[in-house]
PDB file of N, CA and C in Angstrom:
ATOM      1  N   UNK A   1       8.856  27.182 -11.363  1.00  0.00           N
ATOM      2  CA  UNK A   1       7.943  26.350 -10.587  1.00  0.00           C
ATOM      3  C   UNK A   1       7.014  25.608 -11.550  1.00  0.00           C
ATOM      4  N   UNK A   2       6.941  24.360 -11.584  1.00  0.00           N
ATOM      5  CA  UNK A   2       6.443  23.406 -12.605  1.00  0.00           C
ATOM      6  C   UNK A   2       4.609  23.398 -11.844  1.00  0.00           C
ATOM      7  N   UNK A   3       3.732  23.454 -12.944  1.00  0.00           N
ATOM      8  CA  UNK A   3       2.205  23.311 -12.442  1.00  0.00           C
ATOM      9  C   UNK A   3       1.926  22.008 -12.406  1.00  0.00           C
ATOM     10  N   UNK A   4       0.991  22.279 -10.969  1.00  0.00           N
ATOM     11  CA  UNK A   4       0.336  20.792 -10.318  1.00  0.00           C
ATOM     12  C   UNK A   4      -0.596  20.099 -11.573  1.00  0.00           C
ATOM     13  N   UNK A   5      -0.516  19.131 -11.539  1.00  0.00           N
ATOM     14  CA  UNK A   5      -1.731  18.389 -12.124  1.00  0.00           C
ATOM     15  C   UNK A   5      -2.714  17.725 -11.084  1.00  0.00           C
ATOM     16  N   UNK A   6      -3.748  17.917 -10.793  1.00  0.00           N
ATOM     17  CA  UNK A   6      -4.895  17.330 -10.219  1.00  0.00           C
ATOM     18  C   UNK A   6      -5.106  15.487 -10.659  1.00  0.00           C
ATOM     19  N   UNK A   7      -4.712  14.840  -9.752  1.00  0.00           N
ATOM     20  CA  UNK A   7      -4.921  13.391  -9.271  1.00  0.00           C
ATOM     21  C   UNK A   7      -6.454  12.685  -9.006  1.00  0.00           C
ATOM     22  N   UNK A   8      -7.390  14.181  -7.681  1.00  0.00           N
ATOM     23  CA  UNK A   8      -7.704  13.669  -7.201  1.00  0.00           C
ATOM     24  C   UNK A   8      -8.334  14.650  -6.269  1.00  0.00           C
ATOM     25  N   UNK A   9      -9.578  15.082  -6.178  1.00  0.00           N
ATOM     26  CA  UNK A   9     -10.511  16.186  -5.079  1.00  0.00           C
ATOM     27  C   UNK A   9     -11.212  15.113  -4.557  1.00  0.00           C
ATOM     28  N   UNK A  10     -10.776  14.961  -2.618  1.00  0.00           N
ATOM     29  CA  UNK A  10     -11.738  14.105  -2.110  1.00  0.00           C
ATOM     30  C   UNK A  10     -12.488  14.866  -0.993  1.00  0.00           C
ATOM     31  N   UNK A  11     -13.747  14.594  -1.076  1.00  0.00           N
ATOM     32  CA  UNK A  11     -14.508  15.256  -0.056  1.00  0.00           C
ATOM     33  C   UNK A  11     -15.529  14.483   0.929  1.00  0.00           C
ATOM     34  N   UNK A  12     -15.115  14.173   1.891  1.00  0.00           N
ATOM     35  CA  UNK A  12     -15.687  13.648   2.847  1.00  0.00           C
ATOM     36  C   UNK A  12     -16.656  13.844   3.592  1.00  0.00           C
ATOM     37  N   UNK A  13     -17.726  13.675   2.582  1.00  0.00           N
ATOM     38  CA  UNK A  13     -19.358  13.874   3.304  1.00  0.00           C
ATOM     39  C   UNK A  13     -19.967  14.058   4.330  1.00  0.00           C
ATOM     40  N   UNK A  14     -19.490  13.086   5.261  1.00  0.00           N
ATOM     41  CA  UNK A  14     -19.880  12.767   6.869  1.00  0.00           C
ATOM     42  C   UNK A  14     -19.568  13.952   7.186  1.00  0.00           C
ATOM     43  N   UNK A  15     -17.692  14.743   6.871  1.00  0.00           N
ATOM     44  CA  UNK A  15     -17.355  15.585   7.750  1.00  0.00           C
ATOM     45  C   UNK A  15     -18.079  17.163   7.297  1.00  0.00           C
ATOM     46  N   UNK A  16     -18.381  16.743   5.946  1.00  0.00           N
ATOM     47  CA  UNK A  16     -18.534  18.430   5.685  1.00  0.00           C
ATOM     48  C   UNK A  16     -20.438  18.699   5.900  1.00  0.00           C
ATOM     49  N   UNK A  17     -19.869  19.792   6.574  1.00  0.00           N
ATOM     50  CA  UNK A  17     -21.083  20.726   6.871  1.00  0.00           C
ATOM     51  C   UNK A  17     -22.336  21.243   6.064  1.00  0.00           C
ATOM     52  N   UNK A  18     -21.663  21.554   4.547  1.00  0.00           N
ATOM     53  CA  UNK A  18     -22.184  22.585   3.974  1.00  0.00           C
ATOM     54  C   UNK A  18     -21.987  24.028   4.294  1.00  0.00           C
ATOM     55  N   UNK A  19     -21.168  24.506   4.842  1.00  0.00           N
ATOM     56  CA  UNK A  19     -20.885  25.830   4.856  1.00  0.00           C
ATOM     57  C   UNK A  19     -20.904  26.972   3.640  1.00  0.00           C
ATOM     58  N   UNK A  20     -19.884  26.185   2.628  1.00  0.00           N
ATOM     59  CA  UNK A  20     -19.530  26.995   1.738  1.00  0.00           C
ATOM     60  C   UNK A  20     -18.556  27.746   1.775  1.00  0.00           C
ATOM     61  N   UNK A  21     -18.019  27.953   2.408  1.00  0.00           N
ATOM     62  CA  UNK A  21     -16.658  28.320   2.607  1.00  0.00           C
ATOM     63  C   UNK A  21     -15.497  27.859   1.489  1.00  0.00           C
ATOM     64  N   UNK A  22     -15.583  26.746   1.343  1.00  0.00           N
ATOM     65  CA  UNK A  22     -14.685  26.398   0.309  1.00  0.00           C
ATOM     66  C   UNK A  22     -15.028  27.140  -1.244  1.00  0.00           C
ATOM     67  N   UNK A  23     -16.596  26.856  -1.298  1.00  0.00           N
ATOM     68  CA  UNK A  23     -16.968  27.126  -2.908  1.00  0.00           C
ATOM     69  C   UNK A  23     -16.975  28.107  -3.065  1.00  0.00           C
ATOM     70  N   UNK A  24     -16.583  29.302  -2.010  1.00  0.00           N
ATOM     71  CA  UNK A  24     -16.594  30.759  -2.321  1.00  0.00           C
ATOM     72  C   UNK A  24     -14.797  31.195  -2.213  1.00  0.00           C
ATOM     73  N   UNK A  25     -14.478  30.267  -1.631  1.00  0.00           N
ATOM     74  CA  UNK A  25     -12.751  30.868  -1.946  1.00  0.00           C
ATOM     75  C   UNK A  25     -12.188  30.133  -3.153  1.00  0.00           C
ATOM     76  N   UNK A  26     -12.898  29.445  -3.958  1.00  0.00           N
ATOM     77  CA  UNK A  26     -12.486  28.421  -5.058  1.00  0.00           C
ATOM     78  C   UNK A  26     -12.307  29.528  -6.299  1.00  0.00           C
ATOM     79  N   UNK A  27     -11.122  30.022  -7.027  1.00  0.00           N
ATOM     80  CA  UNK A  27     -11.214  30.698  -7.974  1.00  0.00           C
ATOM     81  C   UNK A  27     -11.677  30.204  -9.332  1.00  0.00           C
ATOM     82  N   UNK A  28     -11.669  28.982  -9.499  1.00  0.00           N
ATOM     83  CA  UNK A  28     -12.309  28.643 -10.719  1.00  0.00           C
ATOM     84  C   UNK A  28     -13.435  27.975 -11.009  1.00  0.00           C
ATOM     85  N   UNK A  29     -14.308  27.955  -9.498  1.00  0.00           N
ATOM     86  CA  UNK A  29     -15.480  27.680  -9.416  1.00  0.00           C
ATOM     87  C   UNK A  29     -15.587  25.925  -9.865  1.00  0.00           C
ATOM     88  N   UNK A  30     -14.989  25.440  -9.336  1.00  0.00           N
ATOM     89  CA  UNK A  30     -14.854  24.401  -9.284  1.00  0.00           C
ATOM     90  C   UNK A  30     -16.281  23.264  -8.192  1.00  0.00           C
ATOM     91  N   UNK A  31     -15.951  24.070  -7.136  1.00  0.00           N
ATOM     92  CA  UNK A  31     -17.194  23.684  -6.333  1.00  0.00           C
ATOM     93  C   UNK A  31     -18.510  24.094  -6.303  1.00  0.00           C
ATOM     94  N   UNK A  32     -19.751  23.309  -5.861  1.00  0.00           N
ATOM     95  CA  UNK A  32     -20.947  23.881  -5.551  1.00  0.00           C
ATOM     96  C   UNK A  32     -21.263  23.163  -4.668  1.00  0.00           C
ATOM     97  N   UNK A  33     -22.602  23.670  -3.894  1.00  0.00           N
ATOM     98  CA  UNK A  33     -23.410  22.346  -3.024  1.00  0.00           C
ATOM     99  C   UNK A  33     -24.283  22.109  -3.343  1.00  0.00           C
ATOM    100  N   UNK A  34     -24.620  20.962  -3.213  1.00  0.00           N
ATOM    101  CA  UNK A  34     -25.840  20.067  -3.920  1.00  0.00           C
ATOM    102  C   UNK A  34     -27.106  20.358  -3.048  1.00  0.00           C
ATOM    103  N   UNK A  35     -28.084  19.341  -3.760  1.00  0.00           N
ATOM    104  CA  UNK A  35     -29.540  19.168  -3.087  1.00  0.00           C
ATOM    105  C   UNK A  35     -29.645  18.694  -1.393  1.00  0.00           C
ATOM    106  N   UNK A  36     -28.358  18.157  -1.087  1.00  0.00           N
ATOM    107  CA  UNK A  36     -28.050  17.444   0.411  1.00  0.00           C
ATOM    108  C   UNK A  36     -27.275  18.779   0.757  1.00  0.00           C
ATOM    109  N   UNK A  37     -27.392  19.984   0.612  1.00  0.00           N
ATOM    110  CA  UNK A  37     -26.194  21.089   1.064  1.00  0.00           C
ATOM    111  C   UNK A  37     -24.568  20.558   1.121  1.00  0.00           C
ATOM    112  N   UNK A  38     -24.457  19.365   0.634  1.00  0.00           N
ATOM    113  CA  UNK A  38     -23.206  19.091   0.561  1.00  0.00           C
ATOM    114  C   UNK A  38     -22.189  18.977  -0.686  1.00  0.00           C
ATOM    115  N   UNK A  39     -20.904  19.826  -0.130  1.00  0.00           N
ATOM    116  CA  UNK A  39     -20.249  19.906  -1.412  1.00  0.00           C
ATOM    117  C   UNK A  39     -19.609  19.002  -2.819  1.00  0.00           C
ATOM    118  N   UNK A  40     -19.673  19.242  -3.861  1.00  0.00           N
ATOM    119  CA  UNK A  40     -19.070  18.201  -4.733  1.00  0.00           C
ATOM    120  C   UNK A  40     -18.247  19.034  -5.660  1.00  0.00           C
ATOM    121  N   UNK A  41     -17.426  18.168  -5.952  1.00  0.00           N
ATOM    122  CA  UNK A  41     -16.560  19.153  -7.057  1.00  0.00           C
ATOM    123  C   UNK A  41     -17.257  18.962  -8.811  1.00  0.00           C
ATOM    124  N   UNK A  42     -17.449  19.374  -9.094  1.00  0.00           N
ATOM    125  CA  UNK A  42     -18.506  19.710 -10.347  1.00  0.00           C
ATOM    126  C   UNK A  42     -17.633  19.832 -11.947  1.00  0.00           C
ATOM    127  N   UNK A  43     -16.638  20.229 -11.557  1.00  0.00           N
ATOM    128  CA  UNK A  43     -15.672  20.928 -12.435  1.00  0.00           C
ATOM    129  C   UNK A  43     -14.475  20.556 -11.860  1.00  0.00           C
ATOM    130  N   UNK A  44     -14.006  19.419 -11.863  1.00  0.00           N
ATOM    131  CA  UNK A  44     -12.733  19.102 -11.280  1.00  0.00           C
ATOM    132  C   UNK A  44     -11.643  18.955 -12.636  1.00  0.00           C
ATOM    133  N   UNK A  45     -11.936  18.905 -13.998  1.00  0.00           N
ATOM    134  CA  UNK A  45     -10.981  19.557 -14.631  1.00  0.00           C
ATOM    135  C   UNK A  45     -10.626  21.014 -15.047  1.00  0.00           C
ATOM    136  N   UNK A  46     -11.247  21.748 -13.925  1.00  0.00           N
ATOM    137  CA  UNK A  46     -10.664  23.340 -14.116  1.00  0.00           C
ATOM    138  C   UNK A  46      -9.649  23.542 -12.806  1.00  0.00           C
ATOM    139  N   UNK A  47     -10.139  22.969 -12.114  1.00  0.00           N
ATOM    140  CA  UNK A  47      -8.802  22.801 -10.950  1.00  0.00           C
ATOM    141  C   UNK A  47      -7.323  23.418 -11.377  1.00  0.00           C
ATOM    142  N   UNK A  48      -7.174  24.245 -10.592  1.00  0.00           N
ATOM    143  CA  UNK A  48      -6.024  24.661 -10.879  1.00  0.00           C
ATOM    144  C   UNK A  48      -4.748  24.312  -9.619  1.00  0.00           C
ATOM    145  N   UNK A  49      -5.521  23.335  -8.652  1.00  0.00           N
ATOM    146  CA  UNK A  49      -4.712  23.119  -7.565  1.00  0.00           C
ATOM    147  C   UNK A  49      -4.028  23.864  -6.504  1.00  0.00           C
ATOM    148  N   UNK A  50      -4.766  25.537  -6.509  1.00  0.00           N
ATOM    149  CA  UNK A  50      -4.080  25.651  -5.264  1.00  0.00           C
ATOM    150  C   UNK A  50      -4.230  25.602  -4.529  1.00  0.00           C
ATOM    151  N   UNK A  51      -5.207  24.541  -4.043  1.00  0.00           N
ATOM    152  CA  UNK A  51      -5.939  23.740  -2.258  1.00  0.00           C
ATOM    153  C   UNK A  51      -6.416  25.127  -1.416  1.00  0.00           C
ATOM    154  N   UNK A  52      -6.729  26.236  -1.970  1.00  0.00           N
ATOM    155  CA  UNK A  52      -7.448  27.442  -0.759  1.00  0.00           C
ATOM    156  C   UNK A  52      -8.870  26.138  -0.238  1.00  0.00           C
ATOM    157  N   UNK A  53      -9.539  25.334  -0.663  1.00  0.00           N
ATOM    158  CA  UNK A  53     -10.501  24.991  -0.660  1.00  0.00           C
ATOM    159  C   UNK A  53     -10.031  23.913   0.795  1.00  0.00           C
ATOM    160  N   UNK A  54      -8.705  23.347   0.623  1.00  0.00           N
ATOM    161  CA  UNK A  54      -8.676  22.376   1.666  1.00  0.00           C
ATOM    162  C   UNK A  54      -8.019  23.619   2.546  1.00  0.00           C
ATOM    163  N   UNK A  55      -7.240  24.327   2.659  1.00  0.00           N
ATOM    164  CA  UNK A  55      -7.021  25.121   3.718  1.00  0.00           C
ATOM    165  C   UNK A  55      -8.372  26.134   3.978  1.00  0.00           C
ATOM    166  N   UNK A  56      -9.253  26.846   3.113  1.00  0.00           N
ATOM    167  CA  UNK A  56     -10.096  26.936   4.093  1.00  0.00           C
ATOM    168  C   UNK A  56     -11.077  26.176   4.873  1.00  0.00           C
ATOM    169  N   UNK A  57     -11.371  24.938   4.597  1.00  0.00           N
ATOM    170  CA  UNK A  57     -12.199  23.843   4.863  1.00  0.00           C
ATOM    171  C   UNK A  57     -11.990  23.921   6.506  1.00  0.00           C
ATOM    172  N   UNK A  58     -13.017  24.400   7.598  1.00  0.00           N
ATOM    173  CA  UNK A  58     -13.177  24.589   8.662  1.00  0.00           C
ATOM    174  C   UNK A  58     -13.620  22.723   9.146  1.00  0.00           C
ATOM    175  N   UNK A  59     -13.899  21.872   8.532  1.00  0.00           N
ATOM    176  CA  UNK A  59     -13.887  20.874   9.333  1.00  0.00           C
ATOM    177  C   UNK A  59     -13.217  19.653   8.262  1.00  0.00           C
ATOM    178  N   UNK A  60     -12.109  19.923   7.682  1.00  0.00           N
ATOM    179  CA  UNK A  60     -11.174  19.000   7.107  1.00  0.00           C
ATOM    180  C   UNK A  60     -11.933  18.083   6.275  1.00  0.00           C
ATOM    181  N   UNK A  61     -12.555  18.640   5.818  1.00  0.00           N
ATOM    182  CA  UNK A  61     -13.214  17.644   4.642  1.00  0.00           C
ATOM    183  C   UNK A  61     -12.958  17.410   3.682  1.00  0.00           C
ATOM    184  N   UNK A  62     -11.859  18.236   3.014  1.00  0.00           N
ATOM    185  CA  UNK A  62     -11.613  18.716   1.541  1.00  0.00           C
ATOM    186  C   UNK A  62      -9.732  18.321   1.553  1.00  0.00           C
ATOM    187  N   UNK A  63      -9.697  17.131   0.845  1.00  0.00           N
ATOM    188  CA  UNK A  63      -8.392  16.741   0.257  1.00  0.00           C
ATOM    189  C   UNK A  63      -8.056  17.368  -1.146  1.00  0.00           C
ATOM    190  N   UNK A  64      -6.652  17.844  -1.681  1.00  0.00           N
ATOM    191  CA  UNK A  64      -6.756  17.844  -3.018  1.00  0.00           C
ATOM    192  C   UNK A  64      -5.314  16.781  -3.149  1.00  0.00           C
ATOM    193  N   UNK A  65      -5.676  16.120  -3.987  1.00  0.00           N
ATOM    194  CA  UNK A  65      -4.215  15.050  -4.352  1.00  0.00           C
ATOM    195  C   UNK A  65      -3.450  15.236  -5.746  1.00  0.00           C
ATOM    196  N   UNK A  66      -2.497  15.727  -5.859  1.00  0.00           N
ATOM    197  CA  UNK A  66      -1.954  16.199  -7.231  1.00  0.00           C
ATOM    198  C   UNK A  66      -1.009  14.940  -7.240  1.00  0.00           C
ATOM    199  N   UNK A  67      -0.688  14.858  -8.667  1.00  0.00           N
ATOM    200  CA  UNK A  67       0.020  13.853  -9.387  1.00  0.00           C
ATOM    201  C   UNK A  67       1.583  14.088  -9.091  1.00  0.00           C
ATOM    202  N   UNK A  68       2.760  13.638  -8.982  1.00  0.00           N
ATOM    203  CA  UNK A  68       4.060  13.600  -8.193  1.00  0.00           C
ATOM    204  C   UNK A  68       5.133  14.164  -9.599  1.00  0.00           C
TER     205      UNK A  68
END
């Protein structure tokens, strides 16, 4: 199985909450939330791509786009 390369973490402001949900299932700590409680990816070259962050994302905010 050949490893993803990261394209591309999009996170859609409007939709996300601030929960945190994502930045706590993120194994390489990739995410945090900011001064607006909203998430940003901080560390998007540690990405290791395995989208737990868009599958746990309770209101679809969190794209990850890997390279083809």
């Amino acid at each position: 199985m050949e490893k993803l390369k990261l394209k591309e973490i999009a996170i859609n402001r409007d939709w996300c909450k601030g929960c945190g949900i994502c930045v706590h299932f993120c194994p390489k700590n990739v995410l945090e939330t900011d001064d607006m409680e909203k998430v940003v990816a901080v560390r998007p070259e540690d990405c290791i791509c395995c989208k737990l962050c868009e599958l746990r994302c309770p209101d679809l905010a969190i794209e990850v786009y890997t390279e083809e």
